[in-house]
PDB file of N, CA and C in Angstrom:
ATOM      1  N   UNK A   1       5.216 -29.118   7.001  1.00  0.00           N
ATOM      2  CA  UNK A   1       6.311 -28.569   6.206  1.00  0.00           C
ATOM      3  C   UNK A   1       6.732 -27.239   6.835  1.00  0.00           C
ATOM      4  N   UNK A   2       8.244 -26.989   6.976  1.00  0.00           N
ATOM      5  CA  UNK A   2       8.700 -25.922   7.452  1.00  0.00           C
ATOM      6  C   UNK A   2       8.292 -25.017   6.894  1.00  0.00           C
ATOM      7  N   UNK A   3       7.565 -23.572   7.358  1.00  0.00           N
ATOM      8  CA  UNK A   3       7.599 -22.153   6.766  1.00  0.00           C
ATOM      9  C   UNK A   3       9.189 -21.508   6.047  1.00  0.00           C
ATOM     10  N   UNK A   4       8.839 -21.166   4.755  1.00  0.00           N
ATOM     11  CA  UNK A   4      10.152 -20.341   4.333  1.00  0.00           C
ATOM     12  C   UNK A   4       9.733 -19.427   3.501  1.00  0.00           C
ATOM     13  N   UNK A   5      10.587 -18.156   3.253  1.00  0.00           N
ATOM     14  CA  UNK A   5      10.571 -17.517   2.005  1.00  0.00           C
ATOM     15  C   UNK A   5      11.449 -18.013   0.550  1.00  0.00           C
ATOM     16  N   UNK A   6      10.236 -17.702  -0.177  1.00  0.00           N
ATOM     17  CA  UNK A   6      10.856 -17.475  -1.642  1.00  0.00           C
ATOM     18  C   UNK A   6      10.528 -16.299  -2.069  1.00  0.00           C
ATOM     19  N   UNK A   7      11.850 -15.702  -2.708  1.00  0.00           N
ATOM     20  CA  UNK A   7      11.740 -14.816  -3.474  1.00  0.00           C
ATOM     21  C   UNK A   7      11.686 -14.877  -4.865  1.00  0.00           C
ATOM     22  N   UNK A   8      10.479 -14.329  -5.151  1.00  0.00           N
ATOM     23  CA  UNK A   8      10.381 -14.445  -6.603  1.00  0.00           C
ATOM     24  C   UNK A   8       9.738 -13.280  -7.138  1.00  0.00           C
ATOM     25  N   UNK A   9       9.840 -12.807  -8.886  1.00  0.00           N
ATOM     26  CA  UNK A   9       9.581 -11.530  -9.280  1.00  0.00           C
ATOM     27  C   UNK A   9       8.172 -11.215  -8.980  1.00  0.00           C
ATOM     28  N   UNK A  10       7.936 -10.079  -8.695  1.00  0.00           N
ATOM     29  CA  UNK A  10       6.010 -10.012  -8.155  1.00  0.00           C
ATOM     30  C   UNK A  10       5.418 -10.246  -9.621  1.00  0.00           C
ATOM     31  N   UNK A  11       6.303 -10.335 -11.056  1.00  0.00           N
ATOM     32  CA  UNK A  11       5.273 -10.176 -11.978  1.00  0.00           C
ATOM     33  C   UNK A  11       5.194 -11.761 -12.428  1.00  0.00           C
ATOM     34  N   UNK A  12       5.646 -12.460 -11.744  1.00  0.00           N
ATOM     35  CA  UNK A  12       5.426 -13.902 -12.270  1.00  0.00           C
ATOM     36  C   UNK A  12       4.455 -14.337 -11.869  1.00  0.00           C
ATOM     37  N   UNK A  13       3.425 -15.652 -12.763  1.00  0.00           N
ATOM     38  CA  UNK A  13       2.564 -15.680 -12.813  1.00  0.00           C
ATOM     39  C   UNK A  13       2.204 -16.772 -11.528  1.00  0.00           C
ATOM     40  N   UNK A  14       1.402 -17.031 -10.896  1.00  0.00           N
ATOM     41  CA  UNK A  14       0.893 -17.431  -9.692  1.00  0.00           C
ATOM     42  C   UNK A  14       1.332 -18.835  -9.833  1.00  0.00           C
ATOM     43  N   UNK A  15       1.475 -19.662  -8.272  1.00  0.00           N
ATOM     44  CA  UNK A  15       1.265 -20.868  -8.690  1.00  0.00           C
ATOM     45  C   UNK A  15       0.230 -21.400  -9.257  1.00  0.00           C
ATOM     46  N   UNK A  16       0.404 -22.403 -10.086  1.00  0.00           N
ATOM     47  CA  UNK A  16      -1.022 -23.230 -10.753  1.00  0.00           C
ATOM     48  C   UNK A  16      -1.529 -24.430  -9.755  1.00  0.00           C
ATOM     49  N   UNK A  17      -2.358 -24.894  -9.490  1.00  0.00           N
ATOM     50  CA  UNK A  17      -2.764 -25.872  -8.341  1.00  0.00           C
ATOM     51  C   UNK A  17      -2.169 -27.169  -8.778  1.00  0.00           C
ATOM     52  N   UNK A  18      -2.078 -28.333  -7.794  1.00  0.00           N
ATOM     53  CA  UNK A  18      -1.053 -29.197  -8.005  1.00  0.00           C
ATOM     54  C   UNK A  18      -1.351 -30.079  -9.146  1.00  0.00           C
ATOM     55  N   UNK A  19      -0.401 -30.129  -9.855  1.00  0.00           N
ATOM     56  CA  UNK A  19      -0.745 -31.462 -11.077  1.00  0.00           C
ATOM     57  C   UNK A  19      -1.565 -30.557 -12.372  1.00  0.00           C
ATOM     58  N   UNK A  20      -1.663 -29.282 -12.473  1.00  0.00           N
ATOM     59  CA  UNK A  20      -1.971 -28.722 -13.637  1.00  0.00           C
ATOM     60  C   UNK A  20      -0.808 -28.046 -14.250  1.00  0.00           C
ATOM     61  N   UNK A  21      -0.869 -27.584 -15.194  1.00  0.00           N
ATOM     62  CA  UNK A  21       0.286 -27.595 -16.565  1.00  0.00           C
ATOM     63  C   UNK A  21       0.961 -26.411 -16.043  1.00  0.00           C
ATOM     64  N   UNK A  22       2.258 -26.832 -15.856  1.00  0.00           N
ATOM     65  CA  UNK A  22       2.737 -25.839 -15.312  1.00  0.00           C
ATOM     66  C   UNK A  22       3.274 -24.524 -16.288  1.00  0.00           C
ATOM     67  N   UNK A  23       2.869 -22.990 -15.384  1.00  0.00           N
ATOM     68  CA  UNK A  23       2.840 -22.271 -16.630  1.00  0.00           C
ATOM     69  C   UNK A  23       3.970 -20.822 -15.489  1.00  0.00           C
ATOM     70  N   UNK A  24       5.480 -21.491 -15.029  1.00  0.00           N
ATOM     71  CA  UNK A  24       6.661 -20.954 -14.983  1.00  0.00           C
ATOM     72  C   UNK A  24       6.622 -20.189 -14.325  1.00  0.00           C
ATOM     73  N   UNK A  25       5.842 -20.219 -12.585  1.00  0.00           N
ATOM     74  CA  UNK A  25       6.256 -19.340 -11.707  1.00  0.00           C
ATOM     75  C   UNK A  25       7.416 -19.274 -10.842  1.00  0.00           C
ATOM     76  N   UNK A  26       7.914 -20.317 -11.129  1.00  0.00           N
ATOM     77  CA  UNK A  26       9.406 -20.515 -10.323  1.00  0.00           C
ATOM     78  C   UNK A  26       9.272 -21.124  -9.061  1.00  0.00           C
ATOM     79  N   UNK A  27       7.921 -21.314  -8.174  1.00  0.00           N
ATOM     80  CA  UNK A  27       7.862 -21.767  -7.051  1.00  0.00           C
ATOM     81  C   UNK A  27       8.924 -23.030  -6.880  1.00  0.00           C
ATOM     82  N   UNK A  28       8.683 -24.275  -7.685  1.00  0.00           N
ATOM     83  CA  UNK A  28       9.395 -25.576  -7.421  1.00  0.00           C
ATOM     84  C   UNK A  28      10.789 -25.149  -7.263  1.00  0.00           C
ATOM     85  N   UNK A  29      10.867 -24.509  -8.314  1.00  0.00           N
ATOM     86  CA  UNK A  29      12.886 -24.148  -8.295  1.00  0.00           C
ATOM     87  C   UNK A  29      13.215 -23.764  -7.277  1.00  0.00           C
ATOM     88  N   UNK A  30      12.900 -22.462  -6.781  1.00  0.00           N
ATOM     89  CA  UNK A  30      12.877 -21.898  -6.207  1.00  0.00           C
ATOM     90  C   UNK A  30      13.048 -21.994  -4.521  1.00  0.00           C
ATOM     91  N   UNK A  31      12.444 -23.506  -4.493  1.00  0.00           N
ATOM     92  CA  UNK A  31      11.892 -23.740  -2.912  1.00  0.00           C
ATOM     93  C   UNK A  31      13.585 -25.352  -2.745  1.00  0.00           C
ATOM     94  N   UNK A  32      12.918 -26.010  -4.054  1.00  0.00           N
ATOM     95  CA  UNK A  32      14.417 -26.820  -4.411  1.00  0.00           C
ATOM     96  C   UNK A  32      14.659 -27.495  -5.514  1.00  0.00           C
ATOM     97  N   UNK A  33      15.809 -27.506  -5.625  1.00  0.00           N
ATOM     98  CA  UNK A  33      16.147 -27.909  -7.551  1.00  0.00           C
ATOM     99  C   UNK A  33      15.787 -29.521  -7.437  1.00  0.00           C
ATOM    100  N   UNK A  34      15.500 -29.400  -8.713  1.00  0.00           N
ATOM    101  CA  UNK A  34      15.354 -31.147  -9.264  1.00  0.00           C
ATOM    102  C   UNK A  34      16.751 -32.010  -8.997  1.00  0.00           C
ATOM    103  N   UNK A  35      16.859 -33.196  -9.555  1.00  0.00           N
ATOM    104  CA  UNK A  35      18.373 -33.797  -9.369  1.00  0.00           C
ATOM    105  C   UNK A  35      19.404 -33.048  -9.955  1.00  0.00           C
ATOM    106  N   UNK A  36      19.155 -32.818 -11.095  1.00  0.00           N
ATOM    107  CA  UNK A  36      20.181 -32.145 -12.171  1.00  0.00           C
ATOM    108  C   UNK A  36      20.745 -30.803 -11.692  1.00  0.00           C
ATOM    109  N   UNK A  37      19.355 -30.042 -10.623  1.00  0.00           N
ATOM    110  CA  UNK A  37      19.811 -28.723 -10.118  1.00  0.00           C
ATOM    111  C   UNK A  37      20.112 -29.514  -9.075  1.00  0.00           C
ATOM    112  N   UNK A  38      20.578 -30.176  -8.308  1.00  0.00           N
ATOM    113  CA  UNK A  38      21.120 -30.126  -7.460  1.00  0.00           C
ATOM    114  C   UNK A  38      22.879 -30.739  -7.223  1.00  0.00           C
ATOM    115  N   UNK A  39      23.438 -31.166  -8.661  1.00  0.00           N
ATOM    116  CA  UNK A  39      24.431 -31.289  -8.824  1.00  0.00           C
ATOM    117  C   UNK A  39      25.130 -30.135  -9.631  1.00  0.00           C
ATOM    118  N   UNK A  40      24.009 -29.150 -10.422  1.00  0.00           N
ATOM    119  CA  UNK A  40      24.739 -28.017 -11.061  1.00  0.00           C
ATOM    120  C   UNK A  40      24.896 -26.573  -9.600  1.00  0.00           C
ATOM    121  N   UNK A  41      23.431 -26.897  -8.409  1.00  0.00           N
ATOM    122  CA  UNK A  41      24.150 -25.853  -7.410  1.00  0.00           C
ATOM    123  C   UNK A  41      24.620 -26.458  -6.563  1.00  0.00           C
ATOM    124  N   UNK A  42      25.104 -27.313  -6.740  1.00  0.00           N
ATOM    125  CA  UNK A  42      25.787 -27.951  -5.027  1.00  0.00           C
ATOM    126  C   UNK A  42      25.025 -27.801  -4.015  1.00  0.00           C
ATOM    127  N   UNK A  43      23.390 -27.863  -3.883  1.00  0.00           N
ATOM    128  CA  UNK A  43      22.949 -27.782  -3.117  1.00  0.00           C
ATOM    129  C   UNK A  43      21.120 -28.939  -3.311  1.00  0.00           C
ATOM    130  N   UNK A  44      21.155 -28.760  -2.064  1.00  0.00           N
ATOM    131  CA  UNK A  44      19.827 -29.699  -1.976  1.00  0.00           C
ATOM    132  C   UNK A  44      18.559 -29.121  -1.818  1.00  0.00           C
ATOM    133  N   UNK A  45      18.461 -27.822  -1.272  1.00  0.00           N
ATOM    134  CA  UNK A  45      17.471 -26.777  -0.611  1.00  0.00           C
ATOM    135  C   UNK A  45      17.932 -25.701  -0.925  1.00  0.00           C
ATOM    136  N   UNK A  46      16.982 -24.820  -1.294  1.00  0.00           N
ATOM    137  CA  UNK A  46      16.767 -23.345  -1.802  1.00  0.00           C
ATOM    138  C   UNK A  46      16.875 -23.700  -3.392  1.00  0.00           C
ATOM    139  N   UNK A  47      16.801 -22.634  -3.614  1.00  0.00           N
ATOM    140  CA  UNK A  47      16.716 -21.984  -5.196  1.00  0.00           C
ATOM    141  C   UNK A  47      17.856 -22.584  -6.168  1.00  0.00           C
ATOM    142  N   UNK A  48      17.758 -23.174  -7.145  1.00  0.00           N
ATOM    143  CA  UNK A  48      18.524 -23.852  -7.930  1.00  0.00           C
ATOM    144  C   UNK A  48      19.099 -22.385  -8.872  1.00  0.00           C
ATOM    145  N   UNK A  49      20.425 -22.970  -9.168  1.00  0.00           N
ATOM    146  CA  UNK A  49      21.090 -21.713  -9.623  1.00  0.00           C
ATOM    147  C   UNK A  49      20.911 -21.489 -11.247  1.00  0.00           C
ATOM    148  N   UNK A  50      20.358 -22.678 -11.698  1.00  0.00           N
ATOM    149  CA  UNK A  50      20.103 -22.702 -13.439  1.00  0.00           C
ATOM    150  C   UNK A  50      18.195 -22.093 -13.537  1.00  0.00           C
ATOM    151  N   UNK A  51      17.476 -21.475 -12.355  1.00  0.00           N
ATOM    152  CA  UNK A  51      15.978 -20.953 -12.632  1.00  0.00           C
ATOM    153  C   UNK A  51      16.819 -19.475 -13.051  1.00  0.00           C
ATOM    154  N   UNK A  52      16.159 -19.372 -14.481  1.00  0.00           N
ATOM    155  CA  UNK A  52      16.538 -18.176 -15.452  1.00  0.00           C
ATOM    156  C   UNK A  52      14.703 -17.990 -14.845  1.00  0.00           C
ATOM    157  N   UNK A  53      15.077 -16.144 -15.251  1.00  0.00           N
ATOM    158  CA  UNK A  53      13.640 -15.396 -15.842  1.00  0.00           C
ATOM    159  C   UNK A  53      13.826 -14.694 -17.220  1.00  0.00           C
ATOM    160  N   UNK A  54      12.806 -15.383 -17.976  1.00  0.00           N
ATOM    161  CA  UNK A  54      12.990 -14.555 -19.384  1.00  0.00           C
ATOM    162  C   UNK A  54      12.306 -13.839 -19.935  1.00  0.00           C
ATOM    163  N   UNK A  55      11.246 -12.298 -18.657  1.00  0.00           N
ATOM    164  CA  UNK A  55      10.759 -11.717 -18.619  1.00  0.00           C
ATOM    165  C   UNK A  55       9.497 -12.028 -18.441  1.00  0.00           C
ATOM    166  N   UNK A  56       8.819 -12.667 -18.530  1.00  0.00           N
ATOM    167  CA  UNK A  56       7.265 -13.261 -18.656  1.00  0.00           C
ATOM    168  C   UNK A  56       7.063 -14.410 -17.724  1.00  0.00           C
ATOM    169  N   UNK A  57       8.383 -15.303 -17.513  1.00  0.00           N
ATOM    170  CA  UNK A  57       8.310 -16.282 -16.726  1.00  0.00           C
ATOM    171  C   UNK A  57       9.433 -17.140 -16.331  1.00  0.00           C
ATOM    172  N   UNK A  58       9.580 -17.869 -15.417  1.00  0.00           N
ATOM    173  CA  UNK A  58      10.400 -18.561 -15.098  1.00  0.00           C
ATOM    174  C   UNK A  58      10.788 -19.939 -15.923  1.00  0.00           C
ATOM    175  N   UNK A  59      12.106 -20.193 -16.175  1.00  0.00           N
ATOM    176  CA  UNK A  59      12.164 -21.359 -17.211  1.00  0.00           C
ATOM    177  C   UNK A  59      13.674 -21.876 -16.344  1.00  0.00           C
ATOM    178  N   UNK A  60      13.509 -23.558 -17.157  1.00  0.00           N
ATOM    179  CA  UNK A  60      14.825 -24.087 -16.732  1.00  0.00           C
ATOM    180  C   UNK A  60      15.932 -23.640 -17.492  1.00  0.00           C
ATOM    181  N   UNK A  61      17.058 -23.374 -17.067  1.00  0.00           N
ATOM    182  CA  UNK A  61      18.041 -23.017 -17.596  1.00  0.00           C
ATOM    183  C   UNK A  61      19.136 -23.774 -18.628  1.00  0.00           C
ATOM    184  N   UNK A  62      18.801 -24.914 -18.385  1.00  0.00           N
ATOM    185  CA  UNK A  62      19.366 -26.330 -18.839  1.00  0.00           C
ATOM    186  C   UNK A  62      18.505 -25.932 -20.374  1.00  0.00           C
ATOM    187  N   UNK A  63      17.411 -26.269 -19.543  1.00  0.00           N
ATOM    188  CA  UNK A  63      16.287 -26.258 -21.217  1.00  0.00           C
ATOM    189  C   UNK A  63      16.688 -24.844 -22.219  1.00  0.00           C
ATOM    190  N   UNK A  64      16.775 -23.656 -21.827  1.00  0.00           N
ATOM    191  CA  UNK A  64      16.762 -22.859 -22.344  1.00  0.00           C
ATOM    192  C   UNK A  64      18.706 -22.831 -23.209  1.00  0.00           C
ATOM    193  N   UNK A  65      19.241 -22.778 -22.135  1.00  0.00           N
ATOM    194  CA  UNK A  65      20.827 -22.615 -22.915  1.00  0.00           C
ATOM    195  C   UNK A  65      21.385 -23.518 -22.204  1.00  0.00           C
ATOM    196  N   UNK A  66      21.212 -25.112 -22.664  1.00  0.00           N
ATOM    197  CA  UNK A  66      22.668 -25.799 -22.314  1.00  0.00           C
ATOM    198  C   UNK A  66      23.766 -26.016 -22.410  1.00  0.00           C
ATOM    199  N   UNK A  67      24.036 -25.351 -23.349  1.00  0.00           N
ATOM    200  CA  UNK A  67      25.527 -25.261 -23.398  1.00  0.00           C
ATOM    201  C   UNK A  67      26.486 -24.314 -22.279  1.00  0.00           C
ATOM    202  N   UNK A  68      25.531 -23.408 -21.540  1.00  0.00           N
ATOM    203  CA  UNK A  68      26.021 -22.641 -20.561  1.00  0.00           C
ATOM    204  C   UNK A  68      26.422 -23.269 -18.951  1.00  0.00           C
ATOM    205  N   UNK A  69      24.945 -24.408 -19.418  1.00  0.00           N
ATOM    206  CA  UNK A  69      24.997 -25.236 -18.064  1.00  0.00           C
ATOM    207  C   UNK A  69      25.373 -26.994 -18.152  1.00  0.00           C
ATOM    208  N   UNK A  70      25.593 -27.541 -19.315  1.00  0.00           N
ATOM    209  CA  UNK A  70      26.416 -28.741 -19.399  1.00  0.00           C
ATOM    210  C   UNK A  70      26.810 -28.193 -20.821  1.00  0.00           C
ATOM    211  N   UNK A  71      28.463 -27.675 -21.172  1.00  0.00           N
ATOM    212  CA  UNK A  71      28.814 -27.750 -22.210  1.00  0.00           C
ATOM    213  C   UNK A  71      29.659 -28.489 -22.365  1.00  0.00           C
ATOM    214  N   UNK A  72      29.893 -29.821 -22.186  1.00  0.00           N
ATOM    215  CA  UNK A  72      30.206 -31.390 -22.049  1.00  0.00           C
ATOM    216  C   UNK A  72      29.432 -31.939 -22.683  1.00  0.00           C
ATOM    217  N   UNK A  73      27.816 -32.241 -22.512  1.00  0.00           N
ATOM    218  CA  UNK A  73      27.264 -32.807 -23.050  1.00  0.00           C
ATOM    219  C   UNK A  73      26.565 -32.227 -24.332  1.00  0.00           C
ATOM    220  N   UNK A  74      26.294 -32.776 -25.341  1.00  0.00           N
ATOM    221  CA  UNK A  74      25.442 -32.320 -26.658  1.00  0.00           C
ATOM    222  C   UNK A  74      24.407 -31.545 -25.929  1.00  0.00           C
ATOM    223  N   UNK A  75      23.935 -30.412 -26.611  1.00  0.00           N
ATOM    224  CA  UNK A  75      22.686 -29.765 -26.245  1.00  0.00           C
ATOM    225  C   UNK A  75      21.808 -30.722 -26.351  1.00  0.00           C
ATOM    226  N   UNK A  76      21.448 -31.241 -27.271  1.00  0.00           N
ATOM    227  CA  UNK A  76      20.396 -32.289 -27.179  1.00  0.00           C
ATOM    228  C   UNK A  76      19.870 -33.495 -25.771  1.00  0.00           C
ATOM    229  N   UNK A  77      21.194 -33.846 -25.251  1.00  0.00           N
ATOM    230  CA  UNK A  77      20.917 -34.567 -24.502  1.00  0.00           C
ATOM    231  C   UNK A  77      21.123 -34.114 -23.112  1.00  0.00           C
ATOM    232  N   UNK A  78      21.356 -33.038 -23.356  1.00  0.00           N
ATOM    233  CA  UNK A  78      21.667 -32.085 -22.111  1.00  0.00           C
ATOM    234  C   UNK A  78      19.809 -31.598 -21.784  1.00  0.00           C
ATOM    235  N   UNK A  79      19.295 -31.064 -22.893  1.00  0.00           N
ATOM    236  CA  UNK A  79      17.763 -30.694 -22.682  1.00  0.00           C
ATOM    237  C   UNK A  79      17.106 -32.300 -22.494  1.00  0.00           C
ATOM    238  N   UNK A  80      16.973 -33.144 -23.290  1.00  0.00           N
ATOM    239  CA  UNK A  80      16.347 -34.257 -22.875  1.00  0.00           C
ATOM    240  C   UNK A  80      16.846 -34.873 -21.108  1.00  0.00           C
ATOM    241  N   UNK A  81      18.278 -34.702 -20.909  1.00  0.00           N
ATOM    242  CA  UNK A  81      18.368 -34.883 -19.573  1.00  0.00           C
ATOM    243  C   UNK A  81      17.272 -34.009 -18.363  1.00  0.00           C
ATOM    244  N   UNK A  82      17.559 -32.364 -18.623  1.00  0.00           N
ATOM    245  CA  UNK A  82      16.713 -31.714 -18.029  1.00  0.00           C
ATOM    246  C   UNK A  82      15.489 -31.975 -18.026  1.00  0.00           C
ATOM    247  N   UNK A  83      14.437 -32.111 -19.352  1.00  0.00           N
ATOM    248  CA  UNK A  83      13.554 -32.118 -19.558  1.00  0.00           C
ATOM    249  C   UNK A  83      12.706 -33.274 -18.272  1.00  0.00           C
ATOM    250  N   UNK A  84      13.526 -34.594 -18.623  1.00  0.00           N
ATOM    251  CA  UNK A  84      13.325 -35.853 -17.417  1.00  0.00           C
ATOM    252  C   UNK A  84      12.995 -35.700 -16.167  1.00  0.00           C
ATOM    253  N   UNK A  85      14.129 -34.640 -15.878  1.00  0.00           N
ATOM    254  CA  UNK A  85      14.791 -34.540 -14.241  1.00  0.00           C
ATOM    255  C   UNK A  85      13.573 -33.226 -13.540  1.00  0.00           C
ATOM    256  N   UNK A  86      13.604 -32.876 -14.374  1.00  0.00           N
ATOM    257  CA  UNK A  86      12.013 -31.784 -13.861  1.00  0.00           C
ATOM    258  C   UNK A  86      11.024 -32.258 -14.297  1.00  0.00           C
ATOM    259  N   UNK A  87      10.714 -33.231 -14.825  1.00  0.00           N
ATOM    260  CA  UNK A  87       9.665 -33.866 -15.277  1.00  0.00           C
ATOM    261  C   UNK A  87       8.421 -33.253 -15.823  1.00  0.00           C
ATOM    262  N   UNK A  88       9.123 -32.884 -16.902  1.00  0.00           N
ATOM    263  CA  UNK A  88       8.078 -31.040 -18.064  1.00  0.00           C
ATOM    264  C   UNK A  88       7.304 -32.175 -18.086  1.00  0.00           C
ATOM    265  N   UNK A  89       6.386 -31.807 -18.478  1.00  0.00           N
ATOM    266  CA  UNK A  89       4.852 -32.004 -19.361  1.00  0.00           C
ATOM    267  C   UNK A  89       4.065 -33.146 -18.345  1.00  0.00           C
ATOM    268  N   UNK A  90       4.192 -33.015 -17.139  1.00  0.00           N
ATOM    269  CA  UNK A  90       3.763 -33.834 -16.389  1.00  0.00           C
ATOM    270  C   UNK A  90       3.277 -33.182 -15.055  1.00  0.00           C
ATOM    271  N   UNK A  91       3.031 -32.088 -15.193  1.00  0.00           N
ATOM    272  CA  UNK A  91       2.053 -31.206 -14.061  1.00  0.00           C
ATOM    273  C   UNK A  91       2.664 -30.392 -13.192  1.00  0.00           C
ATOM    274  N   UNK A  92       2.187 -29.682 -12.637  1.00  0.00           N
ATOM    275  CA  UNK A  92       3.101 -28.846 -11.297  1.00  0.00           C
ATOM    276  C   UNK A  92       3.076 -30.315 -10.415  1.00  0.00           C
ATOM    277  N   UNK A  93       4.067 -30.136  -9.994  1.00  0.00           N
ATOM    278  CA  UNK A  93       4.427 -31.076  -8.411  1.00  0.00           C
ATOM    279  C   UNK A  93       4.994 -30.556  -7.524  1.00  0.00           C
ATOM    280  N   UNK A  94       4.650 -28.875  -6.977  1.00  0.00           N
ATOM    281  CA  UNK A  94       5.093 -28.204  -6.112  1.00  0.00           C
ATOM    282  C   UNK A  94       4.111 -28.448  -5.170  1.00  0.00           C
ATOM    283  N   UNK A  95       3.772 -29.165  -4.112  1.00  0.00           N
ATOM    284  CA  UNK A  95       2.550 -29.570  -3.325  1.00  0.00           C
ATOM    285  C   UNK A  95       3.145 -28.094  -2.425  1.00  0.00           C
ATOM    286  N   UNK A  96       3.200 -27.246  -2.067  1.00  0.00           N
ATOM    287  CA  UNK A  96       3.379 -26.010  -1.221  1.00  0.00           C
ATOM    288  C   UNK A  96       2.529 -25.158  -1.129  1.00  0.00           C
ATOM    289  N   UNK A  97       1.708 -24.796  -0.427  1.00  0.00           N
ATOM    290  CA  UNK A  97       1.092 -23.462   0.176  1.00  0.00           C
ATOM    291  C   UNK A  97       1.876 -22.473   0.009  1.00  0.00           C
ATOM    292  N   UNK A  98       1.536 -21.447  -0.978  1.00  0.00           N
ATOM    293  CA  UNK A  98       1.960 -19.934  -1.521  1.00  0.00           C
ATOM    294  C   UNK A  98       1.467 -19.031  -1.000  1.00  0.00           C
ATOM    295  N   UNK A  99       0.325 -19.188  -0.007  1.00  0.00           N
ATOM    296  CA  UNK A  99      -0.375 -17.744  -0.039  1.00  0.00           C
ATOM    297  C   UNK A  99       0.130 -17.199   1.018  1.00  0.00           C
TER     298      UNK A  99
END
């Protein structure tokens, strides 16, 4: 895997090792958006433009205020879309070397 930087806040909390509960350091976003981020940044690689920080940690932006980022679709199915497309409650899947 290619070497790159991410920038992310020094106070966010570390990556968690792969496949444990992810607890919102921004690495995945950060490195590249899920499907959903990659039709809201027009992009395929780097940092998805919907990773909010809401002081403590990194969160999806979809999840947090969708109406900012699909206000077309119902909030409801706008977060259940997100929720899918990053696939919450189903582990870190950032396989990347951080240190």
């Amino acid at each position: 895997m290619p070497h790159a930087v991410i920038l992310l806040r020094a106070e966010a909390p570390p990556k968690p090792p792969t496949g444990q509960p992810c607890n919102g350091c921004g690495v995945c976003c950060a490195w590249a958006p899920c499907p959903l981020g990659m039709l809201l940044s027009r992009r395929r690689q780097g940092a998805c433009h919907a990773l909010e920080w809401d002081g403590e940690r990194y969160r999806c932006g979809v999840l947090v205020a969708p109406r900012r980022w699909l206000p077309w679709l119902p909030a409801t199915l706008a977060r259940r879309l997100a929720w899918r497309w990053i696939a919450a409650a189903r582990g870190c899947d950032a396989d990347l070397d951080t240190d």
